[in-house]
C-alpha atoms as a PDB file:
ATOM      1  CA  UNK A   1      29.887 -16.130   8.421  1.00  0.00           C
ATOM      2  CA  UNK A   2      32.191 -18.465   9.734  1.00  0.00           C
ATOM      3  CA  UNK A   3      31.506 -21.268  12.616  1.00  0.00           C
ATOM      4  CA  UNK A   4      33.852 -23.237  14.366  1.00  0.00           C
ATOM      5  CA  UNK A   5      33.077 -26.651  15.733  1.00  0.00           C
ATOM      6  CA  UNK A   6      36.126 -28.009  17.620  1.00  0.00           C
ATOM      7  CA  UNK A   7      39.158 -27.024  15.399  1.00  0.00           C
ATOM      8  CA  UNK A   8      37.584 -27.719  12.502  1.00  0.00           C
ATOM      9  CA  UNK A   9      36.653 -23.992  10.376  1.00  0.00           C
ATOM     10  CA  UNK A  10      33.140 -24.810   8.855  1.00  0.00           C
ATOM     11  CA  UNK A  11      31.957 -21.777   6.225  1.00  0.00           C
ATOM     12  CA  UNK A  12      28.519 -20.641   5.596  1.00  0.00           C
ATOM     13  CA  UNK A  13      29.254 -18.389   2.552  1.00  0.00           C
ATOM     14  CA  UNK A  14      26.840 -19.390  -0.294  1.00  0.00           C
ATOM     15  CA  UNK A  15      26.730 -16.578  -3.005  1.00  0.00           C
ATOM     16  CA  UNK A  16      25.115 -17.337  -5.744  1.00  0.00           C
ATOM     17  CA  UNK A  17      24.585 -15.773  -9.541  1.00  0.00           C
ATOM     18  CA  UNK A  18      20.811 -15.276  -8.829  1.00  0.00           C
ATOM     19  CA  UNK A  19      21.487 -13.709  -5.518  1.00  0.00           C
ATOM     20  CA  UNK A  20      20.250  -9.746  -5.568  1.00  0.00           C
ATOM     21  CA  UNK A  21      23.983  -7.625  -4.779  1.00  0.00           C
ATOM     22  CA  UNK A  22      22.541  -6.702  -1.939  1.00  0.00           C
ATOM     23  CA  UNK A  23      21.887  -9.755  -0.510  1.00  0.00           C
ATOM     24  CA  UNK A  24      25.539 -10.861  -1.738  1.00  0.00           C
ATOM     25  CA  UNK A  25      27.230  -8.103   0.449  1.00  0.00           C
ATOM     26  CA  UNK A  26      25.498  -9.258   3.677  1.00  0.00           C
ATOM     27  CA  UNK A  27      27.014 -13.140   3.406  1.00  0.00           C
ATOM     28  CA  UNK A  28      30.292 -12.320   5.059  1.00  0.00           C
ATOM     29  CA  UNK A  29      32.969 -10.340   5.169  1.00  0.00           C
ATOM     30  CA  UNK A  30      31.164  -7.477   3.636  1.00  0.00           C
ATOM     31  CA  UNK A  31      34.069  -4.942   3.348  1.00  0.00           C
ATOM     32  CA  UNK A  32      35.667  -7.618   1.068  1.00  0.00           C
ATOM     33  CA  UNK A  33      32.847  -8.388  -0.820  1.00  0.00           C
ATOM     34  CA  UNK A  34      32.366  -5.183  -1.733  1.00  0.00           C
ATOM     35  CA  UNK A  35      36.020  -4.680  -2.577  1.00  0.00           C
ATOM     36  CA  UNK A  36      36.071  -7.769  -4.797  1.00  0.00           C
ATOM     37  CA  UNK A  37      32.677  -6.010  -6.461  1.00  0.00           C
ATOM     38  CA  UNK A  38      34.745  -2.639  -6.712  1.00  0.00           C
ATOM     39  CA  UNK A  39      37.290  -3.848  -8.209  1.00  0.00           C
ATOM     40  CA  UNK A  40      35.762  -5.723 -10.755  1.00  0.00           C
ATOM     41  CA  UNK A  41      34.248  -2.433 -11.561  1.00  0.00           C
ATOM     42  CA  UNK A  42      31.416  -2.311  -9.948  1.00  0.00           C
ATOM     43  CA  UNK A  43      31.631   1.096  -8.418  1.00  0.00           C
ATOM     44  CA  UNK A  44      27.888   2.256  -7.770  1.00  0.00           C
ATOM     45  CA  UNK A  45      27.013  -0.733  -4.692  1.00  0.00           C
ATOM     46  CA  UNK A  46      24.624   1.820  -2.860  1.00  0.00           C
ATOM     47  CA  UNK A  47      22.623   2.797  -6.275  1.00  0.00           C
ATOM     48  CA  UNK A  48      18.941   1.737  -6.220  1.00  0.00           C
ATOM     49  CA  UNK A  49      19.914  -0.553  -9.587  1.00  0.00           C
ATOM     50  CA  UNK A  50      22.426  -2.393  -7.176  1.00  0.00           C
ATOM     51  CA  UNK A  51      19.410  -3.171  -5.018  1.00  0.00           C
ATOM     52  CA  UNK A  52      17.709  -4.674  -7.253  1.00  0.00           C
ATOM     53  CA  UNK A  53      20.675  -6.350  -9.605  1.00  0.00           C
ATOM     54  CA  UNK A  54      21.632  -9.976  -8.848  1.00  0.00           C
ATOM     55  CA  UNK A  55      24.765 -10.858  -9.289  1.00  0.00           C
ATOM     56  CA  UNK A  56      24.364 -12.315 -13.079  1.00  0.00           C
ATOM     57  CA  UNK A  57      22.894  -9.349 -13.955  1.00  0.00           C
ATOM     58  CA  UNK A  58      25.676  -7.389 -12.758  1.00  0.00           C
ATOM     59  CA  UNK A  59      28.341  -9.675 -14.325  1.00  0.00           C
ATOM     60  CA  UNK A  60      26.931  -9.269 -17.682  1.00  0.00           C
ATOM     61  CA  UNK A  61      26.407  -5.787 -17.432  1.00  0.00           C
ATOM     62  CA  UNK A  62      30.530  -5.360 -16.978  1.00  0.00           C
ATOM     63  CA  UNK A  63      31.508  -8.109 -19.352  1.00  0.00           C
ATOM     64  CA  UNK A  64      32.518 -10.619 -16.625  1.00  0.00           C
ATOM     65  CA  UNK A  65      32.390 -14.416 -16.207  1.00  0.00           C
ATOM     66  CA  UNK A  66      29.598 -14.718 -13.548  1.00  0.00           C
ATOM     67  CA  UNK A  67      31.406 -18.019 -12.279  1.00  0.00           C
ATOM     68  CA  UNK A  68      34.707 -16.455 -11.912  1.00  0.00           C
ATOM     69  CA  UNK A  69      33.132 -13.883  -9.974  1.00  0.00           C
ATOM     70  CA  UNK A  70      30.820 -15.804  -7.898  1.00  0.00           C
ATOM     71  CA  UNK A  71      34.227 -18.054  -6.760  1.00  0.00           C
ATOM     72  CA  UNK A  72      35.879 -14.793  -5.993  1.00  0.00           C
ATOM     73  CA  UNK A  73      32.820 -13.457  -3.981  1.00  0.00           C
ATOM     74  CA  UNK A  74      32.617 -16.278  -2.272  1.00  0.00           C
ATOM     75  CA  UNK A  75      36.633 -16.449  -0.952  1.00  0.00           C
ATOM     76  CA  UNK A  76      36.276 -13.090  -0.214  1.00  0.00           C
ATOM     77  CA  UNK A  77      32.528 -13.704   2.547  1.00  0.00           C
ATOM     78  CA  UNK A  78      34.723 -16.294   3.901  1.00  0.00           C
ATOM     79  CA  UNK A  79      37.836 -14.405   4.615  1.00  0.00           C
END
């Protein structure tokens, strides 16, 4: 979600590694998130593991750096 007070752009994206994926998808831009989550391969999003996966879990699970991930998820909410 993005707010706007006066000209100045003031972002309320705040993913985090414990965050469920779930929960990740719903802090933006979720068509983004879930394209930065698909392509980091990440293709089953609506899969009852998903539900219950945070974020860490999920970057392990592929190999990935959970921080370089997070950052990513994070640009994309706010775009």
């Amino acid at each position: 979600m993005v707010n706007y007070i006066g000209k100045r752009r003031l972002t309320m994206a705040n993913i985090t590694k414990d965050m469920l994926i779930g929960e990740a998808i719903r802090q933006g831009n979720s068509q983004a998130i879930a394209e930065v989550l698909m392509n980091a391969g990440m293709h089953c999003l609506g899969c009852a593991l998903a539900r219950g996966e945070t974020v860490e879990d999920a970057a392990a699970v592929h190999g990935l750096d959970v921080d370089d991930l997070v950052e990513k998820l994070n640009e994309a909410a706010e775009s």
